[in-house]
N, C-alpha and C. Protein backbone atom coordinates (compact mmCIF):
# COMPACT_ATOMS: atom_id res chain seq x y z
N UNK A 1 222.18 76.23 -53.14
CA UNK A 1 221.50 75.13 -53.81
C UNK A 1 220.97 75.67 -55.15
N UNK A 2 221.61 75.40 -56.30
CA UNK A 2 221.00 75.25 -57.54
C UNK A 2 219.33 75.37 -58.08
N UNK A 3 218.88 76.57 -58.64
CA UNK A 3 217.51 76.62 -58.61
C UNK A 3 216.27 75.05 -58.92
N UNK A 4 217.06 74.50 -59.64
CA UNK A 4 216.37 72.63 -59.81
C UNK A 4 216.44 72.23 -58.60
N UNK A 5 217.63 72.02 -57.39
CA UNK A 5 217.11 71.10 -56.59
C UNK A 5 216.62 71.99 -55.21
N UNK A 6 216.71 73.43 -55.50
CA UNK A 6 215.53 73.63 -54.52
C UNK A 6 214.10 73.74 -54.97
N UNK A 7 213.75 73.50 -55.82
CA UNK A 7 212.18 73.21 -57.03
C UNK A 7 212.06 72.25 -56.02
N UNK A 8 213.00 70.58 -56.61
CA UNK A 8 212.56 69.96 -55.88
C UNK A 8 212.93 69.56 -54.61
N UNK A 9 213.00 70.23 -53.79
CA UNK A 9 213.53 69.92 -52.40
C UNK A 9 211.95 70.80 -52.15
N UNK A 10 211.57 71.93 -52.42
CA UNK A 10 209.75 72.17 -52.59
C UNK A 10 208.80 71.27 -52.92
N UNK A 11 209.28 70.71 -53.66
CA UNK A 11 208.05 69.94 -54.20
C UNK A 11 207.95 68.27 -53.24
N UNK A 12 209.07 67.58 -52.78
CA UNK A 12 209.09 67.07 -52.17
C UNK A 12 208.63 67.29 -50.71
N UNK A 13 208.89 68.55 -50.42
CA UNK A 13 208.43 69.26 -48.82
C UNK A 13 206.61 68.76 -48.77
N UNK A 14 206.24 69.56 -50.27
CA UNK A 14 204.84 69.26 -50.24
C UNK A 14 204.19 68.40 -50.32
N UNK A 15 204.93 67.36 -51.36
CA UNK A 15 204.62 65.79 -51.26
C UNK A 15 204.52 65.39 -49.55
N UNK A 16 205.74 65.53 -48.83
CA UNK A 16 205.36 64.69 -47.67
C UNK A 16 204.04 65.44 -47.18
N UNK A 17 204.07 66.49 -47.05
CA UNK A 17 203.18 67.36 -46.42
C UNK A 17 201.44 66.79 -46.15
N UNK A 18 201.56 66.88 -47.81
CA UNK A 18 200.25 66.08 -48.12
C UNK A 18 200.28 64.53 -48.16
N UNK A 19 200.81 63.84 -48.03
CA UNK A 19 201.09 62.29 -47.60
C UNK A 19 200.79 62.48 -46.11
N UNK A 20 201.52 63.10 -45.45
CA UNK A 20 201.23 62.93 -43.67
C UNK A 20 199.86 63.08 -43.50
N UNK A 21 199.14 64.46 -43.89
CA UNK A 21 197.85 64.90 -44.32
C UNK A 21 197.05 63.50 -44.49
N UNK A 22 197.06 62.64 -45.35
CA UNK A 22 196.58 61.82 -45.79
C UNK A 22 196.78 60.67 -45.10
N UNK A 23 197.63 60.17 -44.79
CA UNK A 23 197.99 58.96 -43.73
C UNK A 23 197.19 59.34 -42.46
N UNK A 24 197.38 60.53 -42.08
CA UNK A 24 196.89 60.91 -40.98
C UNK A 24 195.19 60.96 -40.54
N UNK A 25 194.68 61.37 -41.64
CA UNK A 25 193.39 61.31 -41.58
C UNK A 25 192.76 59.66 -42.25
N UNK A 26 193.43 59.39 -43.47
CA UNK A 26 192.42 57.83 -43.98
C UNK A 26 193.20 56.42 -43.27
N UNK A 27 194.60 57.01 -42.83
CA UNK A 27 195.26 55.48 -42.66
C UNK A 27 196.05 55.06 -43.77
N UNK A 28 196.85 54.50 -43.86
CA UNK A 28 197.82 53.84 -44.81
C UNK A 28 196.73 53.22 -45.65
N UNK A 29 195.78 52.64 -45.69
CA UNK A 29 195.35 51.79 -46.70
C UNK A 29 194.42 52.35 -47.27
N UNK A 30 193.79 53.57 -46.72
CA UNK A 30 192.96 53.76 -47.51
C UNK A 30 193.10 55.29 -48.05
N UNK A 31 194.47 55.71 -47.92
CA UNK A 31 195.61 56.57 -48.83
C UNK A 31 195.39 56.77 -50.08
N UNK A 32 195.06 57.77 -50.63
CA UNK A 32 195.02 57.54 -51.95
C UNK A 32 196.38 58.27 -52.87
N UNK A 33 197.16 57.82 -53.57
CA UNK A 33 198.13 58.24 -53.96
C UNK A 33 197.83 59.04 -55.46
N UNK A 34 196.93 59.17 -55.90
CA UNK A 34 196.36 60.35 -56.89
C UNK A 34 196.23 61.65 -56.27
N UNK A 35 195.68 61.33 -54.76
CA UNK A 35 194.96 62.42 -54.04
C UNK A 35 196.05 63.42 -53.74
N UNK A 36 197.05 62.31 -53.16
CA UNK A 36 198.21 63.01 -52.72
C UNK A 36 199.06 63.81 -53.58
N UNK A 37 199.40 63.54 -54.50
CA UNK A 37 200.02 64.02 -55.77
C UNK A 37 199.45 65.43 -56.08
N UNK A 38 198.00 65.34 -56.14
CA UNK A 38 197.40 66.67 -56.71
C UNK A 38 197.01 67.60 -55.25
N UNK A 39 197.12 66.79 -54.40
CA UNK A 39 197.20 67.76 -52.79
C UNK A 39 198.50 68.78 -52.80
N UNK A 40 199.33 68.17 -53.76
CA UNK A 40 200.83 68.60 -53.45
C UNK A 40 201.14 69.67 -54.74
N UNK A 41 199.95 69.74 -55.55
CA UNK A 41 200.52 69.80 -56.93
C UNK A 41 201.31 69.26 -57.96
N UNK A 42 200.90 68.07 -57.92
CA UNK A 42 202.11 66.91 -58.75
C UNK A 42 201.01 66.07 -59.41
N UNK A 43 201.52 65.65 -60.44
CA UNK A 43 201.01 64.46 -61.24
C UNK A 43 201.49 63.09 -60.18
N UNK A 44 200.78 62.09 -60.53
CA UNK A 44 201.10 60.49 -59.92
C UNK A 44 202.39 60.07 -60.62
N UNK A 45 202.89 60.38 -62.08
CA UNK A 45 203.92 59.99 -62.57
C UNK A 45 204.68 60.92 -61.88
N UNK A 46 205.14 62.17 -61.22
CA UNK A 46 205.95 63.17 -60.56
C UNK A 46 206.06 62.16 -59.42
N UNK A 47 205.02 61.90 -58.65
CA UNK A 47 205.22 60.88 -56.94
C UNK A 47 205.64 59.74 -57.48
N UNK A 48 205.63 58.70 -58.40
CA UNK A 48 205.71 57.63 -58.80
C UNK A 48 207.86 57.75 -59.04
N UNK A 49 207.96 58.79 -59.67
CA UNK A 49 208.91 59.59 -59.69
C UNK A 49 210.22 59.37 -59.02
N UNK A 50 209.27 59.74 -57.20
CA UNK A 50 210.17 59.77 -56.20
C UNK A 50 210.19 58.67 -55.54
N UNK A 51 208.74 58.34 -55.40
CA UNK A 51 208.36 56.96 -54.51
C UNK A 51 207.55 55.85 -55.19
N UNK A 52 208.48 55.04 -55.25
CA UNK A 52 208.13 53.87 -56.28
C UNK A 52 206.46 53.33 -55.64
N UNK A 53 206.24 52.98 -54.37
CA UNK A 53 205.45 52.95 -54.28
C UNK A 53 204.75 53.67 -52.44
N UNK A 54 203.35 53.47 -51.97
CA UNK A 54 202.99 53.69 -51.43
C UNK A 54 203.55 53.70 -49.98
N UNK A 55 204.28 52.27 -49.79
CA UNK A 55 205.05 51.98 -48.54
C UNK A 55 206.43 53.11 -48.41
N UNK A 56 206.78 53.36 -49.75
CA UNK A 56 208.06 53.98 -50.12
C UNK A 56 207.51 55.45 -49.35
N UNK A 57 206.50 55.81 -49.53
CA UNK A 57 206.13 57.00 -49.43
C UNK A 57 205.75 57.68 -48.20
N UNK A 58 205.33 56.52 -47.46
CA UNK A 58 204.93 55.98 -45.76
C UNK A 58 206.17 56.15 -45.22
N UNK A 59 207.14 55.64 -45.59
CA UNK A 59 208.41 55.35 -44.86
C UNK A 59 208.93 56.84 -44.37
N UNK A 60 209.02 57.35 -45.92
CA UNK A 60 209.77 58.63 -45.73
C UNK A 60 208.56 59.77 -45.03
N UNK A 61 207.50 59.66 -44.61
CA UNK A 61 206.37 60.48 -43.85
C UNK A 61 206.75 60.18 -42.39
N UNK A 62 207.70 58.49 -42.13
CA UNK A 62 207.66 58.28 -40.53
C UNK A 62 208.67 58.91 -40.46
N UNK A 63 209.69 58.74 -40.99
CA UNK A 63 211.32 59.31 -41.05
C UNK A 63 210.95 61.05 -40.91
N UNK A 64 210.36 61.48 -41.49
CA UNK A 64 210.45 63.17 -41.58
C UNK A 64 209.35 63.33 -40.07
N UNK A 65 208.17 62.63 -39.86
CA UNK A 65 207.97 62.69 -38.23
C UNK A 65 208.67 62.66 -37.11
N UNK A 66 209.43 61.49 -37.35
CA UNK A 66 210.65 61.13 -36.27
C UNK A 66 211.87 61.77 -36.15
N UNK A 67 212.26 62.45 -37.43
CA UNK A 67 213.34 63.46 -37.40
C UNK A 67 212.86 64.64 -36.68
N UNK A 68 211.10 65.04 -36.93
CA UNK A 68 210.75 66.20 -36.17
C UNK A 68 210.61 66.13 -34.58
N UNK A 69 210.25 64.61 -33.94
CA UNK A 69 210.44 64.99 -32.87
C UNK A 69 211.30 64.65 -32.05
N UNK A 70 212.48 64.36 -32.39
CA UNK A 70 213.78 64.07 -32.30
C UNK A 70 213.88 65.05 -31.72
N UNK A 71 213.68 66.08 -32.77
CA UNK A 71 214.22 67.78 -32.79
C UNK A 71 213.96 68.45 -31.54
N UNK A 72 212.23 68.34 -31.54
CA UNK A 72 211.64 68.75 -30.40
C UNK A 72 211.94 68.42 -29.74
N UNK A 73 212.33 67.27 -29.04
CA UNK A 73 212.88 66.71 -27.90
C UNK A 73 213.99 67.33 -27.39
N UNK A 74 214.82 67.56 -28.58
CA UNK A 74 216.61 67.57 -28.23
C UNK A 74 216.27 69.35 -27.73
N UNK A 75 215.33 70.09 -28.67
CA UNK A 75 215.14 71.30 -27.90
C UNK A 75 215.04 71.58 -26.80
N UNK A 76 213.57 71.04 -26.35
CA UNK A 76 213.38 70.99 -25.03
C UNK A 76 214.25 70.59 -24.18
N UNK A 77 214.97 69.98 -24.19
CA UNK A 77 216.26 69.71 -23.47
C UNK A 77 217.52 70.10 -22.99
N UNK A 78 217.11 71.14 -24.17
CA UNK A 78 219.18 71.43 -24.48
C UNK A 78 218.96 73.04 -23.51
N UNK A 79 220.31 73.07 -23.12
CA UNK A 79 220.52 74.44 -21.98
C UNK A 79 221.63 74.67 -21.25
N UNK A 80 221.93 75.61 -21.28
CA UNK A 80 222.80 75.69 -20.62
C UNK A 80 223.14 75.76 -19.17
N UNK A 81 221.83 76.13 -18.75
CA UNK A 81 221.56 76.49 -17.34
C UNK A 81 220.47 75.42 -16.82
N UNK A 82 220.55 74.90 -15.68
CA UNK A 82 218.99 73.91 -15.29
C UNK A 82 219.99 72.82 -14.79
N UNK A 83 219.59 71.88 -14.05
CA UNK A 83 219.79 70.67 -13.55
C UNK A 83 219.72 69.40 -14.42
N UNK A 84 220.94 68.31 -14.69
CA UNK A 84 220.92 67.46 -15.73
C UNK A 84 219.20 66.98 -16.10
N UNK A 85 218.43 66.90 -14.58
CA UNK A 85 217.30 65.79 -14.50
C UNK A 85 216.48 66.63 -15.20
N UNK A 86 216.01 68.14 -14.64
CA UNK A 86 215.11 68.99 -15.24
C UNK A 86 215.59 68.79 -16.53
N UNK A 87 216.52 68.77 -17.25
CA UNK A 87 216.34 69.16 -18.49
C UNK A 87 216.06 67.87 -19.20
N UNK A 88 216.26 66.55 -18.57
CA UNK A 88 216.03 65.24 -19.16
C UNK A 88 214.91 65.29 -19.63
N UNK A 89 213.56 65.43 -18.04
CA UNK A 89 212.55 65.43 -18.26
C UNK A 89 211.90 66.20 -19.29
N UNK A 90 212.27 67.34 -19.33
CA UNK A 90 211.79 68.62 -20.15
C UNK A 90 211.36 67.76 -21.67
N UNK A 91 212.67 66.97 -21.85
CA UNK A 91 213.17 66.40 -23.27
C UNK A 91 211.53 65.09 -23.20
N UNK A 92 211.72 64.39 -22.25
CA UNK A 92 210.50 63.37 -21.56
C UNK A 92 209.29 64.06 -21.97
N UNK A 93 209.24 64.90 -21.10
CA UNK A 93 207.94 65.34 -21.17
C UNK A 93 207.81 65.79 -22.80
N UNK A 94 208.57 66.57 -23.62
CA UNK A 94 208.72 67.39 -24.77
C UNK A 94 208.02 66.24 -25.79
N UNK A 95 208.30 64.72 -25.11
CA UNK A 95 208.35 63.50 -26.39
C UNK A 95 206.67 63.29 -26.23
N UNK A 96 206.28 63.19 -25.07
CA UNK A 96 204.61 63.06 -24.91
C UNK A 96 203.94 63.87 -25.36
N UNK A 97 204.38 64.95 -25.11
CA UNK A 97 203.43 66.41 -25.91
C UNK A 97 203.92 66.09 -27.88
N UNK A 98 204.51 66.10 -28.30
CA UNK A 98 204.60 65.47 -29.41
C UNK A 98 204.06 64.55 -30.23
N UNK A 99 204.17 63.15 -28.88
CA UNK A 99 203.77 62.18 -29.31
C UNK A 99 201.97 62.17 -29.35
N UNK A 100 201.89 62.94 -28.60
CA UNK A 100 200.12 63.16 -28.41
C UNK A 100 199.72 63.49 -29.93
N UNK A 101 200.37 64.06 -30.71
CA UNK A 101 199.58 64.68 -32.14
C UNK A 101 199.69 63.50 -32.59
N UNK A 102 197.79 63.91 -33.22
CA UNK A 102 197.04 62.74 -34.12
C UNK A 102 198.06 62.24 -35.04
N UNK A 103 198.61 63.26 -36.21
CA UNK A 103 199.45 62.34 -37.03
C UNK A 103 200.89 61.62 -36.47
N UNK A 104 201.78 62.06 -35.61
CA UNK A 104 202.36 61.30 -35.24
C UNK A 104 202.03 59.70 -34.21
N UNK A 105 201.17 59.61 -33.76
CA UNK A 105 200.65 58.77 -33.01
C UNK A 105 199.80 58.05 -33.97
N UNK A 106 199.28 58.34 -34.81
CA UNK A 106 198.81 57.60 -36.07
C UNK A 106 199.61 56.60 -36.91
N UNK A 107 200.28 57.83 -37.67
CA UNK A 107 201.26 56.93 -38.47
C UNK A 107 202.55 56.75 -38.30
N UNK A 108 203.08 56.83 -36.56
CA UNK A 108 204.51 56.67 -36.56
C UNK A 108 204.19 55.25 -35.31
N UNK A 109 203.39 55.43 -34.36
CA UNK A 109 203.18 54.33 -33.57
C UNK A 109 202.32 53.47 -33.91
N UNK A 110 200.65 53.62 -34.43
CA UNK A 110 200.15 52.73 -34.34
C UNK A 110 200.14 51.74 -35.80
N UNK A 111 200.19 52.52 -36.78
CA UNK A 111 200.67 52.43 -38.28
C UNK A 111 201.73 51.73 -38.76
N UNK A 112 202.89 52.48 -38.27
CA UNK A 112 204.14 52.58 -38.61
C UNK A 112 204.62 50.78 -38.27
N UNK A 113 204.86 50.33 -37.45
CA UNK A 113 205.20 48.82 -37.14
C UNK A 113 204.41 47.89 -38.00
N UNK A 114 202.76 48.14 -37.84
CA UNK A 114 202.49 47.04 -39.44
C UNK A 114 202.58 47.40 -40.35
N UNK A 115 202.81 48.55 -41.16
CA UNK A 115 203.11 49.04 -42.56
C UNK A 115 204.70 48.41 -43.12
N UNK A 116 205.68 48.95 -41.85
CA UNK A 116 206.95 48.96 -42.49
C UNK A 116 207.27 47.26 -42.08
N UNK A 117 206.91 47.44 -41.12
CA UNK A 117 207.50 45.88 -40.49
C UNK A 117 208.24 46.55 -38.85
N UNK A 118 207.93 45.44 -38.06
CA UNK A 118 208.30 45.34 -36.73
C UNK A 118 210.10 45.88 -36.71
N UNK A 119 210.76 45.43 -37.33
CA UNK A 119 212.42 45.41 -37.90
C UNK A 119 212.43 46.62 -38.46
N UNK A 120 212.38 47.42 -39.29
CA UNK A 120 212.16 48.32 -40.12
C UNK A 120 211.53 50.02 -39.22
N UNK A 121 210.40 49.45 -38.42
CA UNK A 121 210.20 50.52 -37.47
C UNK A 121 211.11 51.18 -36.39
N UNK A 122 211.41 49.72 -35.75
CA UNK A 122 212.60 49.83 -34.96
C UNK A 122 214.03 50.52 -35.13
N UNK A 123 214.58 50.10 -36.55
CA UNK A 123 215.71 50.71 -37.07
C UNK A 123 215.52 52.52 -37.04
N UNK A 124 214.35 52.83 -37.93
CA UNK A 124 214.06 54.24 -38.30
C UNK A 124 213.79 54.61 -36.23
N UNK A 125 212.70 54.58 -35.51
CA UNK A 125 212.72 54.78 -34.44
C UNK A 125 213.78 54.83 -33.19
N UNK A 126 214.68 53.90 -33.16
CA UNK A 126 215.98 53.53 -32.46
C UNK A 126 216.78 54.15 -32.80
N UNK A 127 216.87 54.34 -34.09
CA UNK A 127 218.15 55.01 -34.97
C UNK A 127 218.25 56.35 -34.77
N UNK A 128 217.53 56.98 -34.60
CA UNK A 128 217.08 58.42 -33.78
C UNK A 128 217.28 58.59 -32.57
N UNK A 129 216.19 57.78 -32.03
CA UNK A 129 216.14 57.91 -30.49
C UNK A 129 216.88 57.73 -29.31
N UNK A 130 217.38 56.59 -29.68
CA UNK A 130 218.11 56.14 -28.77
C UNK A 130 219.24 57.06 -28.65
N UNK A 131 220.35 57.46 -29.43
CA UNK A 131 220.95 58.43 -29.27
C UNK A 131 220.98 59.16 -28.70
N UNK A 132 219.80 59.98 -28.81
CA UNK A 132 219.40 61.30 -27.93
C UNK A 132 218.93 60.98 -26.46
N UNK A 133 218.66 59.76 -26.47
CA UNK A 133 218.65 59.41 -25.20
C UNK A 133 219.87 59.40 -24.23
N UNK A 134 220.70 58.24 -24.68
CA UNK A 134 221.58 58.03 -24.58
C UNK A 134 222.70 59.18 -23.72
N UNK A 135 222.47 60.63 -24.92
CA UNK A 135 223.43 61.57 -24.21
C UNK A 135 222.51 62.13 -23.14
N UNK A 136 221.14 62.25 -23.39
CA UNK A 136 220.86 62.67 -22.33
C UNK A 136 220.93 62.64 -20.43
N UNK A 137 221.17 60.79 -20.82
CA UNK A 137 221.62 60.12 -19.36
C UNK A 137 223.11 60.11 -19.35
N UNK A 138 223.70 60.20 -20.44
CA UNK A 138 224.82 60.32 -19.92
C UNK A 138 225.18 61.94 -19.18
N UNK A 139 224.98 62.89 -19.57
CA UNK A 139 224.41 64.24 -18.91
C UNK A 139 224.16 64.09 -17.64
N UNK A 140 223.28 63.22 -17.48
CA UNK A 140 222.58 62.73 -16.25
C UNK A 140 223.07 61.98 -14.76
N UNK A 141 224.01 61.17 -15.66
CA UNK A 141 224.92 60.30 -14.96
C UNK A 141 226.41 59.90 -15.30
N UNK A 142 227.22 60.97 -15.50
CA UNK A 142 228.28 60.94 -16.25
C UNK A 142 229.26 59.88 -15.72
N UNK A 143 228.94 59.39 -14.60
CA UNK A 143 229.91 58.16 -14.07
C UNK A 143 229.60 57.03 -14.96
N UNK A 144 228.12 57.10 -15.25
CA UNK A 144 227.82 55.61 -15.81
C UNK A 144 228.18 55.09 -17.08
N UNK A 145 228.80 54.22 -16.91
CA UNK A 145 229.80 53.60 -18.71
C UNK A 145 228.18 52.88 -19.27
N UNK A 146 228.83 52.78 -20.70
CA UNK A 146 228.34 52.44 -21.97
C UNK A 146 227.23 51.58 -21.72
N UNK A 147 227.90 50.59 -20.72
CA UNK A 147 227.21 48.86 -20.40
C UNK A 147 226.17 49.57 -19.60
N UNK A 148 225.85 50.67 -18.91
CA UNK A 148 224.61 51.11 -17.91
C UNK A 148 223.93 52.19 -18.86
N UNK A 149 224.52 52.68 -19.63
CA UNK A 149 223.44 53.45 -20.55
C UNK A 149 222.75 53.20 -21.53
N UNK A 150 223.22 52.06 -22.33
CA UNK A 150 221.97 51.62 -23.42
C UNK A 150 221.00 50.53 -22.99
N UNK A 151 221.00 50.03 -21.99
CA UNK A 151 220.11 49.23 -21.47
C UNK A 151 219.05 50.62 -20.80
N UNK A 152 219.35 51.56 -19.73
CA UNK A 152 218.31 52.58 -19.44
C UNK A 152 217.75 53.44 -20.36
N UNK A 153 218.68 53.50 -21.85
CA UNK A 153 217.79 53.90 -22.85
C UNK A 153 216.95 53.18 -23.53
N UNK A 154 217.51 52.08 -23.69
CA UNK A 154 216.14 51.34 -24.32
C UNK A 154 214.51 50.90 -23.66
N UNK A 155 215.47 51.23 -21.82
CA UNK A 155 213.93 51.09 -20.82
C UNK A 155 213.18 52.38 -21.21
N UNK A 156 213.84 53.67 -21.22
CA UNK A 156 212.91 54.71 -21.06
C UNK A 156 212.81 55.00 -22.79
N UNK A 157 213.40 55.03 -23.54
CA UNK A 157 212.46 54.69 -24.65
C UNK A 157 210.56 53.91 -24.89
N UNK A 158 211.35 52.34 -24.45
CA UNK A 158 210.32 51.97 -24.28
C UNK A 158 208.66 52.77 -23.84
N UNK A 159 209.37 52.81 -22.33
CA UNK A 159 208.33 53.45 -21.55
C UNK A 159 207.40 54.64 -22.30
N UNK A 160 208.49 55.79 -22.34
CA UNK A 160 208.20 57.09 -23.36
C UNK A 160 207.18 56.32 -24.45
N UNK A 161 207.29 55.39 -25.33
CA UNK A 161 206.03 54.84 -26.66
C UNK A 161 205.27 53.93 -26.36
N UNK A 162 205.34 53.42 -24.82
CA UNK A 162 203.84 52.93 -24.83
C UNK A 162 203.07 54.13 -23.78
N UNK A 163 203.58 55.05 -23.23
CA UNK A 163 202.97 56.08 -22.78
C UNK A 163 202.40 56.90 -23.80
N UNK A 164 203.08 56.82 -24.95
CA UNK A 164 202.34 57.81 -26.06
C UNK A 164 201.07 57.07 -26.55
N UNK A 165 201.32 55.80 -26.52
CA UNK A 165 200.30 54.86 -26.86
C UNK A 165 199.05 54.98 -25.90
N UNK A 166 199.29 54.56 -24.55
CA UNK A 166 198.51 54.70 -23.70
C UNK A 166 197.73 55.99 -23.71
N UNK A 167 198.22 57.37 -23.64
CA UNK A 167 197.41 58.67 -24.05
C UNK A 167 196.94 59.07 -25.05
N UNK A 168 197.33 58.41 -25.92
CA UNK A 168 196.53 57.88 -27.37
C UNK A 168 195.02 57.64 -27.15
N UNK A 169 195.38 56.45 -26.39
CA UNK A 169 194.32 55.62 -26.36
C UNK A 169 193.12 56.25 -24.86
N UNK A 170 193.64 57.71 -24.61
CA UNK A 170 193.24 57.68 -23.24
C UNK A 170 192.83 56.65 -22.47
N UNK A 171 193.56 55.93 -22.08
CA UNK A 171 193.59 54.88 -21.05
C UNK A 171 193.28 55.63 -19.17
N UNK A 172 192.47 55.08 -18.62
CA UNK A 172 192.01 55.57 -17.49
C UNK A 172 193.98 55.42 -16.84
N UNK A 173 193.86 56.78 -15.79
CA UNK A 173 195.00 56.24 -14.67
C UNK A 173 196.41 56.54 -15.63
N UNK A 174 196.64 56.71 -16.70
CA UNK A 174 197.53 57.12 -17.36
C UNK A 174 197.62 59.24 -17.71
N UNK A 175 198.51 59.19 -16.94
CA UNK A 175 198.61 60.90 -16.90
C UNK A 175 200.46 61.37 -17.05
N UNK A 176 200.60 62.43 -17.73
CA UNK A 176 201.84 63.11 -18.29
C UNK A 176 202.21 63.24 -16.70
N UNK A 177 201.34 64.35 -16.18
CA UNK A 177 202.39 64.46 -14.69
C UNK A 177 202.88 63.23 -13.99
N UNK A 178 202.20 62.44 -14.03
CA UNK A 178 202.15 61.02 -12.65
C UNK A 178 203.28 60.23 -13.41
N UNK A 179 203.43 60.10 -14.50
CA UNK A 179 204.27 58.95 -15.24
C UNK A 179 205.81 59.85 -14.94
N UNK A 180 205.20 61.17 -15.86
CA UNK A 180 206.96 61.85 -15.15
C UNK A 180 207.63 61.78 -13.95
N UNK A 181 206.63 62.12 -13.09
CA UNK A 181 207.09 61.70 -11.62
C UNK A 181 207.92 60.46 -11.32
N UNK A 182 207.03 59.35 -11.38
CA UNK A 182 207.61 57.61 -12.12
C UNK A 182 208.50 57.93 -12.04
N UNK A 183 208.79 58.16 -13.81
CA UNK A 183 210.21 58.43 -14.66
C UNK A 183 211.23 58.74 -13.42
N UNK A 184 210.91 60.22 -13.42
CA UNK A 184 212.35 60.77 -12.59
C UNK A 184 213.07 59.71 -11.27
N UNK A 185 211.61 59.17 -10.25
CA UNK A 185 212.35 58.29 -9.31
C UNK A 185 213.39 56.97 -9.98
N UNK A 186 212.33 56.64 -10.41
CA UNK A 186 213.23 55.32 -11.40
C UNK A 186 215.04 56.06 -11.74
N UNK A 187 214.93 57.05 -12.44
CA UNK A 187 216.38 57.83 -13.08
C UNK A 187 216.92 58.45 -11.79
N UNK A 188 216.62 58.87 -10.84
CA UNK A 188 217.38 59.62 -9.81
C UNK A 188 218.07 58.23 -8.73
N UNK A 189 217.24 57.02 -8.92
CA UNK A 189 217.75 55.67 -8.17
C UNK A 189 218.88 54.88 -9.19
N UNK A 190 218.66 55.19 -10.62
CA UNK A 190 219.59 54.77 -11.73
C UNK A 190 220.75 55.82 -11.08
N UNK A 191 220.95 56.92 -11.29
CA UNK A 191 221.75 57.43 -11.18
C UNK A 191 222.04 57.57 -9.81
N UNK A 192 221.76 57.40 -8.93
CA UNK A 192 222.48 57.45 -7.43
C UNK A 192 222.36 59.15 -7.15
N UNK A 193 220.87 59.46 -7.74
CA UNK A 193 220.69 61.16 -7.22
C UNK A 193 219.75 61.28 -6.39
């Protein structure tokens, strides 16, 4: 990479850096986009630059969250050795421990749907997720065609973000072990294990 676009492929790193920083602690609205700029070392015309505006700037903070725990997920998961289910869960469980951090649970769940829009969250969130879901049950249940796997991904998706929600919110009766447990019966009766 050309010494210019790794400058800015830096300087952008830091921009989000300090945007997440900032979303994370004031909230989307009360964000200040001067703050952020000079958090990052940038002028407002440098961020103005990249991100026309504030939402622009939000977007790409959920996108670089959701790419990270994509990641984490697909880590925790991936192996060569272990049982399809253990390693599902691993990936399950990997998304709650994730999803538990303040800034992701901030500005990717509770944020993220009224900022970008209901449509817009979904795309960036789904567009990720589901995928990785997806192979994961298929892993899981390699008999099961197309028509039985994106309907159980979009259930345990689901499930997986209002559980992040729910431990968010510490909600009484909502616990990582007890829900996994859940999970697995539900997936071991999906899959005929």
């Amino acid at each position: 990479m050309p010494l210019d676009q790794q400058t800015a492929a830096a300087e952008d790193q830091r921009l989000l850096e300090s945007a997440r920083l900032a979303f994370a602690r004031d909230g989307f609205a009360a964000a200040d986009l001067g703050a952020i700029a000079a958090a990052a070392g940038l002028s407002s015309k440098d961020l103005g630059a990249r991100y026309p505006d504030k939402k622009a700037l939000f977007t790409a903070v959920v996108v670089a969250l959701e790419t990270a725990f994509d990641a984490h997920c697909r880590q925790a998961s991936s192996g060569l050795l272990g049982e399809p289910m253990d390693l599902f869960l691993a990936g399950c469980r990997a998304a709650l421990e994730f999803g538990g951090r303040r800034d992701f649970a901030r500005i990717v769940m509770i944020e993220g749907p009224g900022v970008l829009g209901v449509e817009e969250w979904e795309r960036i969130d789904h567009g990720l997720g589901l995928p990785t879901l997806r192979q994961g049950l298929r892993n899981l249940a390699p008999q099961a065609g197309e028509a039985a796997l994106r309907p159980m991904a979009v259930m345990v998706m689901g499930a997986l973000n209002e559980l992040i929600l729910a431990l968010a919110r510490e909600e009484k009766g909502v616990a990582v072990e007890d829900s996994l447990a859940l999970l697995e019966r539900l997936l071991r009766a999906w899959a005929g294990r």
